[in-house]
PDB file of N, CA and C in Angstrom:
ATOM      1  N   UNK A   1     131.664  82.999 112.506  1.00  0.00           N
ATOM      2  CA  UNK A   1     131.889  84.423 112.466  1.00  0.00           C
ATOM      3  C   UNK A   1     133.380  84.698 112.653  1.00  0.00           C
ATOM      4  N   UNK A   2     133.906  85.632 111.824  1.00  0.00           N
ATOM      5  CA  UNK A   2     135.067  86.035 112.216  1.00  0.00           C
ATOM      6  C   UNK A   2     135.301  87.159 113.019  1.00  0.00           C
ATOM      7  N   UNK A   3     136.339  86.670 113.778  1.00  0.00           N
ATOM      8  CA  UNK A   3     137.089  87.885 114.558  1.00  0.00           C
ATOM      9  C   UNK A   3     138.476  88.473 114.257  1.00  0.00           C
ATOM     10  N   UNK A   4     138.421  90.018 114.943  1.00  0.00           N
ATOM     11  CA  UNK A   4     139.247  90.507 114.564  1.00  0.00           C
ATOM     12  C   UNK A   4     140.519  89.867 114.948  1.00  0.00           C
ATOM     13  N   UNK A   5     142.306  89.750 114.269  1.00  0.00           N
ATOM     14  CA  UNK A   5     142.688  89.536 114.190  1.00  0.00           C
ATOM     15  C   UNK A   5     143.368  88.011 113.718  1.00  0.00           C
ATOM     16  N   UNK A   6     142.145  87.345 113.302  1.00  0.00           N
ATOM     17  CA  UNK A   6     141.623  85.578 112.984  1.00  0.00           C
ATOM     18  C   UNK A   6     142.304  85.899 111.332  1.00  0.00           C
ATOM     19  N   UNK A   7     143.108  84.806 110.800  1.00  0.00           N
ATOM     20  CA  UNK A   7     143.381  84.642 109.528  1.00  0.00           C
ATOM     21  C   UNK A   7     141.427  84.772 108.647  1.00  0.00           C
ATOM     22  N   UNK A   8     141.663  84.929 107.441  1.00  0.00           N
ATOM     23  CA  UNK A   8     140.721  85.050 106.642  1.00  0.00           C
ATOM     24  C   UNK A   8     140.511  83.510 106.258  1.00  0.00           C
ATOM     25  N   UNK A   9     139.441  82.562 106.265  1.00  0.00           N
ATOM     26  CA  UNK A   9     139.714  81.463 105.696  1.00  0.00           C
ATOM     27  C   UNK A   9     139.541  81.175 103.964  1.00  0.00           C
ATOM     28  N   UNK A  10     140.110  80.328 103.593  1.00  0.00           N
ATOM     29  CA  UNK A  10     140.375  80.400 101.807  1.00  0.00           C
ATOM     30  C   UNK A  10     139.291  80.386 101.326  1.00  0.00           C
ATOM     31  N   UNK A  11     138.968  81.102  99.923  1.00  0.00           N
ATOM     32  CA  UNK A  11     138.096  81.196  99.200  1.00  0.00           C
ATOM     33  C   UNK A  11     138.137  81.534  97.783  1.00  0.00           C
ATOM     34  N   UNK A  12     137.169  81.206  96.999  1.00  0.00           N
ATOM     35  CA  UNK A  12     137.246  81.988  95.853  1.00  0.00           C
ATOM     36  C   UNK A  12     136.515  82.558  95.442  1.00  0.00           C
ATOM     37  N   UNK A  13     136.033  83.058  94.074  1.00  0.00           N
ATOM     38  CA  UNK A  13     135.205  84.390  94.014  1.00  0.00           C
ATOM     39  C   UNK A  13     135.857  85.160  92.918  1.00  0.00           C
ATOM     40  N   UNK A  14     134.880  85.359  91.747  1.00  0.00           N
ATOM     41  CA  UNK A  14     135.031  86.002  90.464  1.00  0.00           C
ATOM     42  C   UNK A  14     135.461  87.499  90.707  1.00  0.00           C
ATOM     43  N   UNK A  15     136.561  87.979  90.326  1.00  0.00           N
ATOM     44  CA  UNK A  15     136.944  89.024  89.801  1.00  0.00           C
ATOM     45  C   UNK A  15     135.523  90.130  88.582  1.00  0.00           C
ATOM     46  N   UNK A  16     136.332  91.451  88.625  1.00  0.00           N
ATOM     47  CA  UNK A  16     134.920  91.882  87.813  1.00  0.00           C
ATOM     48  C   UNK A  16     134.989  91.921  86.070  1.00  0.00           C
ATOM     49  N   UNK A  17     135.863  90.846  86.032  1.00  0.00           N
ATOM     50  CA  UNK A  17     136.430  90.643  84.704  1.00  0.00           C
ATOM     51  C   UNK A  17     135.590  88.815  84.744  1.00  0.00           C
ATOM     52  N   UNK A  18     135.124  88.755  85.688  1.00  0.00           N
ATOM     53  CA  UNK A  18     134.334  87.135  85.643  1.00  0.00           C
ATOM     54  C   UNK A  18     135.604  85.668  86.160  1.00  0.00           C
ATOM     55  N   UNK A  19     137.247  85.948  86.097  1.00  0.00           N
ATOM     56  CA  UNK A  19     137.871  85.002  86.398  1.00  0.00           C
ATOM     57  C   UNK A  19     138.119  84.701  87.894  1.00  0.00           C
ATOM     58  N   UNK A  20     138.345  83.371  88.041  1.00  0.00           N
ATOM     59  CA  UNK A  20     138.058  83.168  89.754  1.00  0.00           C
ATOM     60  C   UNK A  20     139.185  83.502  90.119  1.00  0.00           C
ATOM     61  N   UNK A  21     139.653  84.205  91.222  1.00  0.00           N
ATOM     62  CA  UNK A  21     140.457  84.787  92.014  1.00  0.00           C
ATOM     63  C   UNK A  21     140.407  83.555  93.353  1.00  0.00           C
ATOM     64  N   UNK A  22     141.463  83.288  93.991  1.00  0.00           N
ATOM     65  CA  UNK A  22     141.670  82.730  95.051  1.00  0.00           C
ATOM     66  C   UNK A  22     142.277  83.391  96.174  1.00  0.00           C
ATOM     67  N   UNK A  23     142.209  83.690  97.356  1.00  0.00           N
ATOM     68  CA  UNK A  23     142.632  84.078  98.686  1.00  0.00           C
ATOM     69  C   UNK A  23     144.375  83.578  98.739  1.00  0.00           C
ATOM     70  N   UNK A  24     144.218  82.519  98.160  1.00  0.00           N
ATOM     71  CA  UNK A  24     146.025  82.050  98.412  1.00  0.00           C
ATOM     72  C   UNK A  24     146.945  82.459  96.780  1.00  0.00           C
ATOM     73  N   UNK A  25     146.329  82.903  96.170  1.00  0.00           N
ATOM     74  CA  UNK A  25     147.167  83.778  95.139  1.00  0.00           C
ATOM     75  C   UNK A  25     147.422  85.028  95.651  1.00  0.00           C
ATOM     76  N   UNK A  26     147.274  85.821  96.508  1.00  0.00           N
ATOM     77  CA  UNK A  26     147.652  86.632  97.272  1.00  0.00           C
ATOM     78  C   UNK A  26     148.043  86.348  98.568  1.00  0.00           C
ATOM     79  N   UNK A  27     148.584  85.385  98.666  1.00  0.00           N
ATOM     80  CA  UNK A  27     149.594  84.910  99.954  1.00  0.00           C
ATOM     81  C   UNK A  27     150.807  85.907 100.060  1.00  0.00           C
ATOM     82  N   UNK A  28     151.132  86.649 101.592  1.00  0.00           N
ATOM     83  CA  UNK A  28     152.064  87.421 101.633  1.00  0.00           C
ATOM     84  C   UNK A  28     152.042  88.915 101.362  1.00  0.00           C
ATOM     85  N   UNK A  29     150.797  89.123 100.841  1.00  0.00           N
ATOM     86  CA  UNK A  29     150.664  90.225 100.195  1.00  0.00           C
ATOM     87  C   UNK A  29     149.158  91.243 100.916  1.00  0.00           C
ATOM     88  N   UNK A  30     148.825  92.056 101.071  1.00  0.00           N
ATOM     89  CA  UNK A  30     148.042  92.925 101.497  1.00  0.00           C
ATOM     90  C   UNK A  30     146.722  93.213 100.644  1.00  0.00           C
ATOM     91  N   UNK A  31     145.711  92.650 100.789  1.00  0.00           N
ATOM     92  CA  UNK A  31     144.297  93.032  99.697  1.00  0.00           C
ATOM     93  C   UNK A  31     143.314  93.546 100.517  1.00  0.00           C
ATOM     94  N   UNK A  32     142.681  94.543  99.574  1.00  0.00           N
ATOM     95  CA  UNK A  32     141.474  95.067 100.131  1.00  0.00           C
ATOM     96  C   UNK A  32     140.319  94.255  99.352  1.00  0.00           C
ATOM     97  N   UNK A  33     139.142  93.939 100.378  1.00  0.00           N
ATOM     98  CA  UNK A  33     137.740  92.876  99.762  1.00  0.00           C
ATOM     99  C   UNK A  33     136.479  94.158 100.076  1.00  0.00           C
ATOM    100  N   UNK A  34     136.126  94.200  99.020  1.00  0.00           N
ATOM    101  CA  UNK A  34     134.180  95.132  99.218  1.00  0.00           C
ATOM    102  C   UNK A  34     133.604  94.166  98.431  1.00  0.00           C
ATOM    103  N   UNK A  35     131.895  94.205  98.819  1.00  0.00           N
ATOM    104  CA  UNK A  35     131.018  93.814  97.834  1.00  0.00           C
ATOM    105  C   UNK A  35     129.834  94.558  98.110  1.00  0.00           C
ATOM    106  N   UNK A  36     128.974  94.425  97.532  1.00  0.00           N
ATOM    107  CA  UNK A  36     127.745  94.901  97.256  1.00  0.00           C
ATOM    108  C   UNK A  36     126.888  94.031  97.663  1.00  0.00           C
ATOM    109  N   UNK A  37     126.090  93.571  98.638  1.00  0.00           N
ATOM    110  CA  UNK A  37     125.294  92.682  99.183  1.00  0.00           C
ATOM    111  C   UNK A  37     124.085  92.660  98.763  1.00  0.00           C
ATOM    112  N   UNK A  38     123.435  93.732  97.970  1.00  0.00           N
ATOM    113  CA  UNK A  38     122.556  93.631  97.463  1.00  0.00           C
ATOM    114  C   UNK A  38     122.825  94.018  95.631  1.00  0.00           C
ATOM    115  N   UNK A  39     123.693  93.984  95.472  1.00  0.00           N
ATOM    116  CA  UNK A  39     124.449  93.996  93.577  1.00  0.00           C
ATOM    117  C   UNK A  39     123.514  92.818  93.350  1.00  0.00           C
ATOM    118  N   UNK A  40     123.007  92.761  91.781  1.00  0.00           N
ATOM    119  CA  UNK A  40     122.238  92.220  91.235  1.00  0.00           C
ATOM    120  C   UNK A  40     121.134  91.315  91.560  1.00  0.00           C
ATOM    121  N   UNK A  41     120.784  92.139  92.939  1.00  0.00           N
ATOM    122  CA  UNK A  41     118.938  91.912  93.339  1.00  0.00           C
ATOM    123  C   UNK A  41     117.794  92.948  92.710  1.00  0.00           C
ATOM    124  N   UNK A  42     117.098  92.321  92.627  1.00  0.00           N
ATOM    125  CA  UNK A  42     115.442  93.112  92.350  1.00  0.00           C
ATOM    126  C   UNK A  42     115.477  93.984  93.665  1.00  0.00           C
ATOM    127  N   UNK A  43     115.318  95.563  92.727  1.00  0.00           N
ATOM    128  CA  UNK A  43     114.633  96.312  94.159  1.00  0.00           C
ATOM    129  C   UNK A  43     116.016  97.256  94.134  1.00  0.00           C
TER     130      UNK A  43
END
């Protein structure tokens, strides 16, 4: 679990254009992360 003020650890994860985005291509720089936890479930 993370806590507040804990670095984010690296990851990746498709953009909504489908290309993988990485956590350290935005090194230095300020990003905002949302998702939809239930985006493309039944129901």
């Amino acid at each position: 679990m993370l806590e507040e003020g804990n670095p984010a650890p690296q990851f990746s994860a498709p953009d909504q254009h489908g290309n993988m985005i990485n956590l350290e291509d935005f090194s230095g720089q300020w990003i905002a992360l949302w998702w939809y936890p239930k985006a493309s479930t039944p129901g």
